[in-house]
Protein backbone atom coordinates (compact mmCIF):
# COMPACT_ATOMS: atom_id res chain seq x y z
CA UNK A 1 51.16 -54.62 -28.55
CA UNK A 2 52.85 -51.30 -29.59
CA UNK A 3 52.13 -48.44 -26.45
CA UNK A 4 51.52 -46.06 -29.83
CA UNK A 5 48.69 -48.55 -30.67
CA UNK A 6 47.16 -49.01 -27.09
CA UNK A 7 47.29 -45.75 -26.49
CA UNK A 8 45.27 -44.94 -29.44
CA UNK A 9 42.87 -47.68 -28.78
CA UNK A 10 42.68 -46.34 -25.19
CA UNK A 11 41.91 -42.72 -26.16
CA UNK A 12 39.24 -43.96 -29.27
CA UNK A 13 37.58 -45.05 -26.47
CA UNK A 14 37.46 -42.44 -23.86
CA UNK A 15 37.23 -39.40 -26.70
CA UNK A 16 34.11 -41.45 -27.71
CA UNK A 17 32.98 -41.69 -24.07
CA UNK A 18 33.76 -38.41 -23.49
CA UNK A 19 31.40 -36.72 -26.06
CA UNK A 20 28.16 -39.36 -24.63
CA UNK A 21 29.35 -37.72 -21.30
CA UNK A 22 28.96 -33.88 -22.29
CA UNK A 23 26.01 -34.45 -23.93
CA UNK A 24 24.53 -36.18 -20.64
CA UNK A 25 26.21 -32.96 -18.57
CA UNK A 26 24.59 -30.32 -21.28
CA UNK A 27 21.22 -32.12 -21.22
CA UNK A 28 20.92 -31.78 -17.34
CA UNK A 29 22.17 -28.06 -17.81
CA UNK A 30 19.84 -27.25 -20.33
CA UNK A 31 16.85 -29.14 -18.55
CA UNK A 32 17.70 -27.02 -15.39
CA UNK A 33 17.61 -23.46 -16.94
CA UNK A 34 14.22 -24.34 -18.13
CA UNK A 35 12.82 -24.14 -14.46
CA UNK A 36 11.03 -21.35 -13.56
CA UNK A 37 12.80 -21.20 -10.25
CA UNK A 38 16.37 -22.57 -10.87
CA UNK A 39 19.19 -22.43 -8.11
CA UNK A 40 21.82 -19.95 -9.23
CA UNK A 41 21.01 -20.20 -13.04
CA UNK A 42 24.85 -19.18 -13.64
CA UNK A 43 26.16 -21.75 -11.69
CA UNK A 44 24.20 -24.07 -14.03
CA UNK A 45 24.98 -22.54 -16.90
CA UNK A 46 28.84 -22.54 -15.82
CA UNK A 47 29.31 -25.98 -14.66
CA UNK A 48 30.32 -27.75 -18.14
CA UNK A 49 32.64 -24.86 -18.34
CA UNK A 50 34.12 -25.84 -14.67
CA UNK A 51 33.88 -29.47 -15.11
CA UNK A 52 36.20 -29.92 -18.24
CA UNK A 53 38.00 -26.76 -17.53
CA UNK A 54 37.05 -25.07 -20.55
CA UNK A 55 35.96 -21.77 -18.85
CA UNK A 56 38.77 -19.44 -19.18
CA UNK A 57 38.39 -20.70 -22.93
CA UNK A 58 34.68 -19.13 -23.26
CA UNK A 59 35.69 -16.07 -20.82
CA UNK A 60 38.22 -15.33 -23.64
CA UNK A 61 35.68 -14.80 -26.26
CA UNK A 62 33.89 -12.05 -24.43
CA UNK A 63 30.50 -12.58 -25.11
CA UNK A 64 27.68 -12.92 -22.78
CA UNK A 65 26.77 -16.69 -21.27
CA UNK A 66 23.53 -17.98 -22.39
CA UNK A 67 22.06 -21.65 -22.92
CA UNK A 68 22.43 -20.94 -26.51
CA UNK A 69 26.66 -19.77 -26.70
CA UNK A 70 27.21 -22.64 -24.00
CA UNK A 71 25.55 -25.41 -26.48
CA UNK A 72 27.00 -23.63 -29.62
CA UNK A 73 30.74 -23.57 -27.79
CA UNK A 74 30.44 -27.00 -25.83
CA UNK A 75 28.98 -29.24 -28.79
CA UNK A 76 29.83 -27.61 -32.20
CA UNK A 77 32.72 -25.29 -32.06
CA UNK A 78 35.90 -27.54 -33.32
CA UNK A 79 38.20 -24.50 -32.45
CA UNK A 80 37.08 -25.42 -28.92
CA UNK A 81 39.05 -29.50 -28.29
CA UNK A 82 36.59 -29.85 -25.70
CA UNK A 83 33.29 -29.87 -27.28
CA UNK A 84 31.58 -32.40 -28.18
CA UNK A 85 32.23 -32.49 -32.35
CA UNK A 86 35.89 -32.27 -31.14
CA UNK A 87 36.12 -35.21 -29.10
CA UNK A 88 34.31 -37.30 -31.81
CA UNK A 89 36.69 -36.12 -34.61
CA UNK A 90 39.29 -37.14 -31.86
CA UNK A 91 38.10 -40.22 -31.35
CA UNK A 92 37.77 -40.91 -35.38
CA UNK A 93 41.69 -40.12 -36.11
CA UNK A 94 42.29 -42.53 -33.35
CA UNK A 95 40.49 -45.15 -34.86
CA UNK A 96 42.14 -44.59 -37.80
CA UNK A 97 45.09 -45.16 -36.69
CA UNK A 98 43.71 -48.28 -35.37
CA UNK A 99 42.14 -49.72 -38.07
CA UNK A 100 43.59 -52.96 -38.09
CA UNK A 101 43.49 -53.65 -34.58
CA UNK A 102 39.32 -52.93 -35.30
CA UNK A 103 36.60 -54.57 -36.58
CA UNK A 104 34.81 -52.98 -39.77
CA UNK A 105 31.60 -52.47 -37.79
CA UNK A 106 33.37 -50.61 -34.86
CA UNK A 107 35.03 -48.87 -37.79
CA UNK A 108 32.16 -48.26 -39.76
CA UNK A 109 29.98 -46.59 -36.82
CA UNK A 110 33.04 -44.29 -35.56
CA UNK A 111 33.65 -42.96 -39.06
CA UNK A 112 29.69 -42.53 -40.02
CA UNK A 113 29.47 -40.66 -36.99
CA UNK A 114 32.04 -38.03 -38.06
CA UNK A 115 31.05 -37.68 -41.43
CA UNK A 116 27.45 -36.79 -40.23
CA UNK A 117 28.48 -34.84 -37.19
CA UNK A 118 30.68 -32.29 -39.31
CA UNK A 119 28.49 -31.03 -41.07
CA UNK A 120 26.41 -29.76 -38.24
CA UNK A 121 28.16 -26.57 -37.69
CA UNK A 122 27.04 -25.30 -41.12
CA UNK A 123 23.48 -26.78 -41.18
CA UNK A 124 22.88 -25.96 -37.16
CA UNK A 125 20.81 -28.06 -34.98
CA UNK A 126 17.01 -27.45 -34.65
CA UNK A 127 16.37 -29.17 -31.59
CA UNK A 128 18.94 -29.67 -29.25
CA UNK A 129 17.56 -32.55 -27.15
CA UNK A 130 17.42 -34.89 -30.51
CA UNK A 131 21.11 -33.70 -30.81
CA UNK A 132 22.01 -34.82 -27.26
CA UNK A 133 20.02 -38.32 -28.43
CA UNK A 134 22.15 -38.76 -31.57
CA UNK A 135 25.46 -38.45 -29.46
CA UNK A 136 24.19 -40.77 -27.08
CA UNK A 137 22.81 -44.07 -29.74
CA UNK A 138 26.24 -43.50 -31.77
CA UNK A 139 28.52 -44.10 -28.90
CA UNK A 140 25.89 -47.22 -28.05
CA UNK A 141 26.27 -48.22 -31.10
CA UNK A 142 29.86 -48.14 -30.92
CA UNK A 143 29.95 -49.96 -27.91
CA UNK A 144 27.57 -52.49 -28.76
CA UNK A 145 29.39 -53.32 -31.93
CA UNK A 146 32.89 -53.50 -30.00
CA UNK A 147 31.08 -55.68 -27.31
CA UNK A 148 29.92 -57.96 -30.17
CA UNK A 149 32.60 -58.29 -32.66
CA UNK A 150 36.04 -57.43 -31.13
CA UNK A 151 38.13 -60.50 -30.28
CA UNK A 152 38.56 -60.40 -26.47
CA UNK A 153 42.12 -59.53 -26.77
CA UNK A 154 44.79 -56.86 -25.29
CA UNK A 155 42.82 -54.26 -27.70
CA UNK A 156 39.55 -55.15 -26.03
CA UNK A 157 40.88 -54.62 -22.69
CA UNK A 158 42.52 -51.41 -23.24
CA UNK A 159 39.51 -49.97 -25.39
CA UNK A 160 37.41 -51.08 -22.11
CA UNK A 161 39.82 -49.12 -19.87
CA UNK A 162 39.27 -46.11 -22.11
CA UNK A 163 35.46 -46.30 -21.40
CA UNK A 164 35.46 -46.77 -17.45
CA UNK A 165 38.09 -44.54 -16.92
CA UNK A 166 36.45 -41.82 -18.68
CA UNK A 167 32.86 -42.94 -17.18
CA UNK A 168 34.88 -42.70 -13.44
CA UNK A 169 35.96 -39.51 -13.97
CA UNK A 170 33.11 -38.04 -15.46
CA UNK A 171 31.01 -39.34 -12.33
CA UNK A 172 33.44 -37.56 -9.78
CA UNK A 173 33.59 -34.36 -11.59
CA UNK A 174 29.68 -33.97 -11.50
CA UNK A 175 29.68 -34.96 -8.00
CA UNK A 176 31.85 -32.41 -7.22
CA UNK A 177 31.35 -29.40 -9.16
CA UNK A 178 27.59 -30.20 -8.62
CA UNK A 179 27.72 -30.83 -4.76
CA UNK A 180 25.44 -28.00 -4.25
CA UNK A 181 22.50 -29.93 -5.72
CA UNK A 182 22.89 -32.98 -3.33
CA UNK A 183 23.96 -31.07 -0.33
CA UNK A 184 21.21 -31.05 2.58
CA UNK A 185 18.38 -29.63 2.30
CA UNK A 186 14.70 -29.38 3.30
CA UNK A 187 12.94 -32.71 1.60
CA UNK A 188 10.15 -30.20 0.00
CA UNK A 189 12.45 -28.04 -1.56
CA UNK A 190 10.88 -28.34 -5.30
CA UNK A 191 14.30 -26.87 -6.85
CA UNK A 192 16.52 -29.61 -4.88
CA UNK A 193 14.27 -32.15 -6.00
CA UNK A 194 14.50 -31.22 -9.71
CA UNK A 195 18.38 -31.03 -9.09
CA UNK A 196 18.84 -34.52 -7.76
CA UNK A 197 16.46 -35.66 -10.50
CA UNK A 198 18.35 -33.81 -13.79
CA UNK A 199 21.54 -34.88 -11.91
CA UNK A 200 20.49 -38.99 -11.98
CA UNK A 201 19.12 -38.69 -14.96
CA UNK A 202 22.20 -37.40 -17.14
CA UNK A 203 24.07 -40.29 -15.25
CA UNK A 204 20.93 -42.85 -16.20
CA UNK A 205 20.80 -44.01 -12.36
CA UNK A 206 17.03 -42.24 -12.41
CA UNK A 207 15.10 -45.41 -12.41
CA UNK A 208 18.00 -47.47 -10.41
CA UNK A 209 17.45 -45.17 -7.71
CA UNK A 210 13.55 -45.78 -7.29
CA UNK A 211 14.36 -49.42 -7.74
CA UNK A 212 16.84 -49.22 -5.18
CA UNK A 213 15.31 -47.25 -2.38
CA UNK A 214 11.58 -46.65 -3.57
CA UNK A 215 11.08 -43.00 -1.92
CA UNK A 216 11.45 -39.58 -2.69
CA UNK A 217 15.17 -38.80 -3.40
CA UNK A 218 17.73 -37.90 -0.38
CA UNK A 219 20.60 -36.31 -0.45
CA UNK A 220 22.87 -38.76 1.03
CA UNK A 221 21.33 -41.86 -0.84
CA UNK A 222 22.07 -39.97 -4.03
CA UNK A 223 25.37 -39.88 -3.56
CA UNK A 224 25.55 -43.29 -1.90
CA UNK A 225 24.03 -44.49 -5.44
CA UNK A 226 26.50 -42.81 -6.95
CA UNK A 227 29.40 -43.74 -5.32
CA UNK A 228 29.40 -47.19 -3.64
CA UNK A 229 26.27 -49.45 -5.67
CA UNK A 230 27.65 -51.86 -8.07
CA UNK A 231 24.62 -52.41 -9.71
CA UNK A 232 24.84 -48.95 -10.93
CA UNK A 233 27.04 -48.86 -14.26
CA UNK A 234 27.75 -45.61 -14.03
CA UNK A 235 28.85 -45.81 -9.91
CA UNK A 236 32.46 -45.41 -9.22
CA UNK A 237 32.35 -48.81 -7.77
CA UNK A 238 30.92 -50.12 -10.80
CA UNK A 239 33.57 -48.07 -13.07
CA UNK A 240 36.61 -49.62 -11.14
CA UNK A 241 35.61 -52.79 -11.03
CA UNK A 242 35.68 -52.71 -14.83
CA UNK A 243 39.06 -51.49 -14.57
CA UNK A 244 40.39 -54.13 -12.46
CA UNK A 245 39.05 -56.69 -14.11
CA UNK A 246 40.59 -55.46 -17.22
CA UNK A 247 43.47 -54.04 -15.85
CA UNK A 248 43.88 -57.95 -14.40
């Protein structure tokens, strides 16, 4: 295989990832500066900034940091290659670059997902948590028609490298950047509760947890989840293993 045409497959992949993982990150954000008694609510507000380095970006345009500019800049400004409309038009050129190393149903779900997600800008989005869904069931749907109709091949194996590589470092950087919300604390703090909860939850390990340890979330176990389960497909264990087997 060309390394022009892996590395497009490899970057359809993790551009695709890349906008389900901002979504997930501005979904915990926004569910956080709805609490009543939020930790720092500019720390919040900041960390999708911090996380994909796009902060001095949004400093630049000198304008006041609210839920609202941090949604409009991180998910529908293309002048910002960050956001999330950016990464899917990304992803899009790369698969059509690709398309013969495709399937038409991996091609067809990319593509339909940039034609309707353009036009967003212009018609605005009334409710932002059915926007964060969209993003989410088009790159499952992406996924699930790669998983079912892509020969298992050297593209398979780099588009699956893409993907974990992408999840990987998307788990790190919230662990780090949002440390504060799993650091110790006192187990009836309500706001460190609601942190470790939005935190799982934009990582889908909510209901793995309680499967896993059945009590009222811990610092240390959140990060243990997080980190070291491979049961948990978003885990870093989990994420590397899929890269060594593919990398194999």
């Amino acid at each position: 295989m060309l390394s022009r045409t892996a590395a497009q497959l490899y970057w359809m992949s993790r551009y695709l990832e890349r906008a389900e993982n901002l979504v997930r990150m501005l979904d915990v954000t926004h569910s956080l500066s709805l609490l009543p008694q939020s930790r720092g609510a500019g720390i919040e507000l900041n960390a999708p900034l911090v996380v994909t380095g796009s902060l001095q970006a949004f400093e630049a345009k000198q304008v006041p940091l609210d839920v609202e500019r941090l949604f409009d800049f991180m998910a529908l400004d293309l002048d910002n290659p960050s956001s999330v409309l950016s990464c899917i038009k990304a992803a899009r050129e790369n698969a059509h670059a690709v398309r013969g190393q495709i399937t038409a149903e991996m091609w067809e779900a990319i593509n339909a997902t940039w034609l309707e997600g353009r036009t967003l800008p212009a018609r605005g989005v009334p409710n932002v948590s059915s926007f964060f869904d969209w993003v989410k069931e088009r790159s499952h749907l992406f996924r699930g028609a790669t998983h079912g109709t892509l020969q298992r091949n050297d593209a398979f194996c780099f588009i699956r490298l893409g993907i974990f590589i992408e999840r990987a470092d998307n788990t790190a950087r919230l662990l780090d950047v949002k440390s504060h919300l799993v650091a110790e604390a006192a187990e009836d703090s309500a706001p460190d509760f609601y942190a470790w909860s939005a935190l799982l939850r934009s990582l889908s390990a909510f209901e793995a947890y309680h499967a896993a340890y059945r009590d009222s979330l811990d610092a240390r176990r959140v990060t243990e989840l997080l980190i070291l389960r491979p049961d948990v497909p978003r885990s870093l264990r989990a994420c590397y293993a899929e890269i060594w087997s593919n990398l194999a």
